[in-house]
C-alpha atoms as a PDB file:
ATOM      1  CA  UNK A   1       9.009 -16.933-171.406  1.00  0.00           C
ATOM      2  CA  UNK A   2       7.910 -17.738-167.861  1.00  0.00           C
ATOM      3  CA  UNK A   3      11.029 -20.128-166.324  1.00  0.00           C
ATOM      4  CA  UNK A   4       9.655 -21.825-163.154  1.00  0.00           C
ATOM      5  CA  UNK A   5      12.011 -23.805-160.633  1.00  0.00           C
ATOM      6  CA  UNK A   6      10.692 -27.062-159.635  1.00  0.00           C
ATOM      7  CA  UNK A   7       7.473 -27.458-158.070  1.00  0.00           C
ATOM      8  CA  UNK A   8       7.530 -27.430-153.940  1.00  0.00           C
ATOM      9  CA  UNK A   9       4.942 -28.937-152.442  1.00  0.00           C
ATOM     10  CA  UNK A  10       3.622 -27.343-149.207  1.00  0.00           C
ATOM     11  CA  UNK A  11       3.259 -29.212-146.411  1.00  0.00           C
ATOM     12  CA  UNK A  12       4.762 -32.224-148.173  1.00  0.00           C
ATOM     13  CA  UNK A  13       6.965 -34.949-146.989  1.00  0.00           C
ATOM     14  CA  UNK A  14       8.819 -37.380-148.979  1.00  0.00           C
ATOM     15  CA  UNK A  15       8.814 -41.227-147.439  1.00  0.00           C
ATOM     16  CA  UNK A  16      10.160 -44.180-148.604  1.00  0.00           C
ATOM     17  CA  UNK A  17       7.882 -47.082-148.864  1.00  0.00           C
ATOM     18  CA  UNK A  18       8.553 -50.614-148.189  1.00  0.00           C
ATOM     19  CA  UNK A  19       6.651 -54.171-147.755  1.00  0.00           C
ATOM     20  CA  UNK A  20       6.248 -56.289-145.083  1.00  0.00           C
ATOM     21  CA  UNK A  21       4.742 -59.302-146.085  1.00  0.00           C
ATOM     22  CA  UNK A  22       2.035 -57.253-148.833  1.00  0.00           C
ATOM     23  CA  UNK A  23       1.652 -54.500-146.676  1.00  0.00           C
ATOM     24  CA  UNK A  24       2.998 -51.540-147.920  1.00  0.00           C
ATOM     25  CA  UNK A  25       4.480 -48.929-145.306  1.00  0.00           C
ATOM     26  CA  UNK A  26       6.553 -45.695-145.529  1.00  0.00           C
ATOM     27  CA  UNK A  27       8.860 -43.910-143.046  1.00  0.00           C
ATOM     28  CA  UNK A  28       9.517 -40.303-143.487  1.00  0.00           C
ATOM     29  CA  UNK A  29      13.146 -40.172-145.664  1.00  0.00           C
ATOM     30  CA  UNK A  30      15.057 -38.146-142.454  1.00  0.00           C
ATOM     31  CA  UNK A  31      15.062 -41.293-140.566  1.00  0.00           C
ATOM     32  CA  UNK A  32      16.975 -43.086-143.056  1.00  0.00           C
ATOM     33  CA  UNK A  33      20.497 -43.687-142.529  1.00  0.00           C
ATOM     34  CA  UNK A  34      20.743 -46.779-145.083  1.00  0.00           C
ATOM     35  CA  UNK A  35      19.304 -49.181-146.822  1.00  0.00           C
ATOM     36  CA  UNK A  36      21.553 -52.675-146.690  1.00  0.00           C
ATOM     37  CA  UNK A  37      21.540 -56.117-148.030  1.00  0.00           C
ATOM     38  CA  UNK A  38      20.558 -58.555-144.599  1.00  0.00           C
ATOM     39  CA  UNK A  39      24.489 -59.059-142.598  1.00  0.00           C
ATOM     40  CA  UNK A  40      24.908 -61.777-140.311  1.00  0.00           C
ATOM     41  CA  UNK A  41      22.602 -61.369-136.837  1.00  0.00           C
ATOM     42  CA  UNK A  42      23.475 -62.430-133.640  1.00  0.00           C
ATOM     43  CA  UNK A  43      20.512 -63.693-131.369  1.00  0.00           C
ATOM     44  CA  UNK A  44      20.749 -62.343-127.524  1.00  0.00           C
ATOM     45  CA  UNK A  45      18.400 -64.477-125.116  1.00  0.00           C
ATOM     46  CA  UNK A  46      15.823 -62.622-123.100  1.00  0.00           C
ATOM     47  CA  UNK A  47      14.804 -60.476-125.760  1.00  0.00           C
ATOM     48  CA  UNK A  48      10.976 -59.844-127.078  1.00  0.00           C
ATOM     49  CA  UNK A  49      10.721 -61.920-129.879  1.00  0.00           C
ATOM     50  CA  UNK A  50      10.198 -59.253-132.218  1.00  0.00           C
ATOM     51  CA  UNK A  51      14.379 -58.327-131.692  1.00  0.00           C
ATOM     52  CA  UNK A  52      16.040 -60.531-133.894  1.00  0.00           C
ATOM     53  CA  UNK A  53      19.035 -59.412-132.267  1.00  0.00           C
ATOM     54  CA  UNK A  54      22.535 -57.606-133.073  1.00  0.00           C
ATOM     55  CA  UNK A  55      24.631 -56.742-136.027  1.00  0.00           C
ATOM     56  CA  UNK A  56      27.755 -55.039-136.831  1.00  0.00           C
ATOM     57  CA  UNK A  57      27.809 -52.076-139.674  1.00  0.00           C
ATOM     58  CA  UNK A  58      30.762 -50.051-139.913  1.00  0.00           C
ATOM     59  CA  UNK A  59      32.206 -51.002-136.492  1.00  0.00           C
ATOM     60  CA  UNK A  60      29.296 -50.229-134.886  1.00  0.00           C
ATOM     61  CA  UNK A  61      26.625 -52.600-133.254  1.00  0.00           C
ATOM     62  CA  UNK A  62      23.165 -52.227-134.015  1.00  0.00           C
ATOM     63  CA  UNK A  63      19.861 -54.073-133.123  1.00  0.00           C
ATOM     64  CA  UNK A  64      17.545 -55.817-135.217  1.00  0.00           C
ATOM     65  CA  UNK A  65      14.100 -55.594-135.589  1.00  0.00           C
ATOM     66  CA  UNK A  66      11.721 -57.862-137.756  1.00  0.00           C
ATOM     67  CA  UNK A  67       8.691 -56.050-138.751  1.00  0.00           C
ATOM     68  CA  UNK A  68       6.873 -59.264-139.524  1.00  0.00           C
ATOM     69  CA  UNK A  69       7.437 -59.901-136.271  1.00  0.00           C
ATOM     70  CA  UNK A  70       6.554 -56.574-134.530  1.00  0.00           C
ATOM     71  CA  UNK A  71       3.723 -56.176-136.483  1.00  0.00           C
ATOM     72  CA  UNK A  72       2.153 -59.669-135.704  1.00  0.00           C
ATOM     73  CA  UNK A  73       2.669 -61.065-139.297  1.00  0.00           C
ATOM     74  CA  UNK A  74       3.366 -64.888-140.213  1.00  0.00           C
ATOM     75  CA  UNK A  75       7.298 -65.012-140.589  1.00  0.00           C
ATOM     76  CA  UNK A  76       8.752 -66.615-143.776  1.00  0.00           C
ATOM     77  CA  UNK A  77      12.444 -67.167-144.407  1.00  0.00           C
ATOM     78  CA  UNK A  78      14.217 -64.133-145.870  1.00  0.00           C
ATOM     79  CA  UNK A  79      14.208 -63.485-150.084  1.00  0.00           C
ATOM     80  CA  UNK A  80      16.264 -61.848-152.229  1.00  0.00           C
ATOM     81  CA  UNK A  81      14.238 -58.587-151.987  1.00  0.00           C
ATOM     82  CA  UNK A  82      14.608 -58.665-147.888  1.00  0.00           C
ATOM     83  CA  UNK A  83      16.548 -55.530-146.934  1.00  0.00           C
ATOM     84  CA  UNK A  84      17.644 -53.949-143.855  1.00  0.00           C
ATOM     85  CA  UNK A  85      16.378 -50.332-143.135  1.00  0.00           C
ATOM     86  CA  UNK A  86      18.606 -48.532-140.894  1.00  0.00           C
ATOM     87  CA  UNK A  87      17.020 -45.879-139.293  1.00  0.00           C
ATOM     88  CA  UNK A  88      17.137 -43.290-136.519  1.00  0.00           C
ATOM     89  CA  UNK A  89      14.164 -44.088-133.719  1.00  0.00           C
ATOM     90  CA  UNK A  90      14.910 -41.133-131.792  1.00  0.00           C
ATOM     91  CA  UNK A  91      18.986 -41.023-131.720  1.00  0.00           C
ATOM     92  CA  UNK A  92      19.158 -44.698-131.601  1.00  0.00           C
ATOM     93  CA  UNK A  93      20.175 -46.529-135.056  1.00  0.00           C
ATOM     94  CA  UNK A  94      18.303 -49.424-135.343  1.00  0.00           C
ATOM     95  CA  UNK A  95      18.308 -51.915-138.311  1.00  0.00           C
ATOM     96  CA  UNK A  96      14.687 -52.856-139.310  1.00  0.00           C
ATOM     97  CA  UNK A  97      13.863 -56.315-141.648  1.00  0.00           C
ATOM     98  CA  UNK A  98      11.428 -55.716-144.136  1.00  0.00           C
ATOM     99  CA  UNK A  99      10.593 -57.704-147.221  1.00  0.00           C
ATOM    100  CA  UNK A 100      11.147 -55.547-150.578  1.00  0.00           C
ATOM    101  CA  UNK A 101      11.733 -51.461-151.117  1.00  0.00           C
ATOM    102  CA  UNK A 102       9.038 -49.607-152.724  1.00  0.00           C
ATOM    103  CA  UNK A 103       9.751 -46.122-153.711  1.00  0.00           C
ATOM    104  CA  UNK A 104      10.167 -42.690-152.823  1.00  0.00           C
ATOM    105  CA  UNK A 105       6.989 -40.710-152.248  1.00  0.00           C
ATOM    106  CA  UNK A 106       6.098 -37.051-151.954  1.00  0.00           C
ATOM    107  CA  UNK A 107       3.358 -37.108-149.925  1.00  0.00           C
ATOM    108  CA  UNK A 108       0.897 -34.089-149.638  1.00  0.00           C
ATOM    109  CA  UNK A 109      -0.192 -33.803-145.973  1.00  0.00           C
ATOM    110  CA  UNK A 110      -3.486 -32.644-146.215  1.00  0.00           C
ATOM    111  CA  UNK A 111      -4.210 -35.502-148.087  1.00  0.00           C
ATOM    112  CA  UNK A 112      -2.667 -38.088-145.102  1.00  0.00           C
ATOM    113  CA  UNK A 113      -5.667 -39.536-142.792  1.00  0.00           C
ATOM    114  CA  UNK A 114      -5.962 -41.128-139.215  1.00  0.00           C
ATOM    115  CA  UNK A 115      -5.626 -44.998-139.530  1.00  0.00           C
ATOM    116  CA  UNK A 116      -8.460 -45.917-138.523  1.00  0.00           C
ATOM    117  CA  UNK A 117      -8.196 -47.474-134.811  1.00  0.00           C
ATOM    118  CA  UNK A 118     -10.777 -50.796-135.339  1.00  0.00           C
ATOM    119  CA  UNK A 119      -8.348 -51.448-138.276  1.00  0.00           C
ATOM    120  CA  UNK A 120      -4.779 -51.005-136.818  1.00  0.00           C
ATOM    121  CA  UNK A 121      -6.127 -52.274-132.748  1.00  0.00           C
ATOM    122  CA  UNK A 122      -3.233 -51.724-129.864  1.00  0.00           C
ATOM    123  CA  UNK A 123      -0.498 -51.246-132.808  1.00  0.00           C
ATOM    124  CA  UNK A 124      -2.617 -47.833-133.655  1.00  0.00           C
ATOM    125  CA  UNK A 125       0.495 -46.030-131.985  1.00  0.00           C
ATOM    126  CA  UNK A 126       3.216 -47.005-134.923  1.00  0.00           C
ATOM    127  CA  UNK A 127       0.974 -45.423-137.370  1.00  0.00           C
ATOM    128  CA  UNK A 128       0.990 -41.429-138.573  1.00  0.00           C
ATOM    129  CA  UNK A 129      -1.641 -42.290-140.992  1.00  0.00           C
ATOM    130  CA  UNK A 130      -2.637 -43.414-144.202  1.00  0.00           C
ATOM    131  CA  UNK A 131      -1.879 -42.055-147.900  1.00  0.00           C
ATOM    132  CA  UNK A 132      -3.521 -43.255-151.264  1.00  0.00           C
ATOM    133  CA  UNK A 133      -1.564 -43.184-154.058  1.00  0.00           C
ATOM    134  CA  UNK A 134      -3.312 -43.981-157.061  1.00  0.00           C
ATOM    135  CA  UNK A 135      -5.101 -47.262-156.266  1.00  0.00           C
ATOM    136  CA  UNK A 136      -3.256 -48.389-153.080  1.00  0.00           C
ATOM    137  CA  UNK A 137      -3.527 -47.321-149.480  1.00  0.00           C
ATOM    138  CA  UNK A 138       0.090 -46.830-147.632  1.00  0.00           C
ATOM    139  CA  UNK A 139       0.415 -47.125-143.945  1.00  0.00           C
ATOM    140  CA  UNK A 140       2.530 -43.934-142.804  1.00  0.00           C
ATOM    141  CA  UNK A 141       4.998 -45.175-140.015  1.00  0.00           C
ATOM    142  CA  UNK A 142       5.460 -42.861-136.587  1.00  0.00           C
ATOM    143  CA  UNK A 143       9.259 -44.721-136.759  1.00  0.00           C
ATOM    144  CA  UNK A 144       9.751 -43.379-133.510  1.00  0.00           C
ATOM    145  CA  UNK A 145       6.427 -45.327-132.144  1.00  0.00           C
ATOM    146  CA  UNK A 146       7.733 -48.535-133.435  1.00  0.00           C
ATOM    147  CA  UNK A 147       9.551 -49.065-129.988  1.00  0.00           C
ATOM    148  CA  UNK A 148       7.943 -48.265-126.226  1.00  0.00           C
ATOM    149  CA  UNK A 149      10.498 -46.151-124.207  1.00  0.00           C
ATOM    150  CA  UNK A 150      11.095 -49.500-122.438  1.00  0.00           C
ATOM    151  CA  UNK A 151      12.387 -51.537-125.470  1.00  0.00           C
ATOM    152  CA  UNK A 152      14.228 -48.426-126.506  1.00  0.00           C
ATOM    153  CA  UNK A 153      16.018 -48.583-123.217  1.00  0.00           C
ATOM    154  CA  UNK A 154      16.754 -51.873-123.146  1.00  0.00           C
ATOM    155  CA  UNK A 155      17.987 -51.873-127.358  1.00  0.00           C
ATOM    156  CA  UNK A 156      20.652 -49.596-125.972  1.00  0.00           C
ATOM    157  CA  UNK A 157      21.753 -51.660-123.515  1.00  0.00           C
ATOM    158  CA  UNK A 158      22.440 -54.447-126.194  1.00  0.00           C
ATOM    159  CA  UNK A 159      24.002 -52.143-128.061  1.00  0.00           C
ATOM    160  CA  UNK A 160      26.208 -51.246-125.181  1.00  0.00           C
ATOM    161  CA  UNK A 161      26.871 -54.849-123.781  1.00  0.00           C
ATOM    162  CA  UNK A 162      27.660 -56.152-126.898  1.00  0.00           C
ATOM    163  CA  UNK A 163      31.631 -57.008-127.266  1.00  0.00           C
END
């Protein structure tokens, strides 16, 4: 009898997938600290609209990010699905709004292709590519894209002024 450990896929990566508006995305699973019911934000003026602004989670301040916003999409009041995604965006924690959760993906990287640029415009940068899955397409997030080095330097400043 031939006893086989489970199957490893090479050169896979698991990702979680979420929604933003019926979009579906994924984020490689490393870059997720948390996945959290939406807390109490507190707006800071003179930010890009897309920064929602600052909350606490376990004593420490975070920013916010709304993905409809980042991404360009019509904004609708939160649901019951809407969930913060905290994630890492190259050492900075960072809560991001999305809609719903999808579910956890392994993704076989030879099968992962370019977005294609006419599609995605200017935003092409946020994007690693796209998967299919049986009969949907997923956007592949570059999480640490998402922000310019600019906006990442001034997120840590709000984390840092904030009292």
């Amino acid at each position: 009898m031939d006893v086989a450990g489970p199957a490893v896929v090479p050169d896979s990566l698991k990702v979680a997938t979420f929604f933003v508006g019926d979009e579906e995305y994924a984020v490689d699973i490393m870059k997720i600290r948390q996945i959290v019911n939406p807390r109490t934000v507190t707006p800071i003026p003179k930010t890009p609209e897309f920064i929602e602004g600052i909350m606490e989670l376990r004593q420490v301040i975070l920013p916010v990010v709304d993905m409809r916003k980042r991404f360009g999409r019509p904004v609708t009041p939160p649901r019951r699905e809407t969930k913060f995604l905290i994630v890492s965006i190259e050492g900075n924690v960072v809560g991001l709004v999305v809609d719903r959760i999808g579910e956890v993906l392994t993704v076989d990287e030879q099968k992962l292709r370019n977005a294609p640029a006419m599609a995605v415009g200017d935003d092409a940068r946020f994007f690693a590519g796209v998967y299919r899955a049986d009969d949907r397409m997923i956007i592949i997030l570059d999480i640490d894209a998402v922000l310019t080095s600019q906006e990442k330097i001034e997120l840590g400043g709000l984390r840092e002024a904030a009292p």
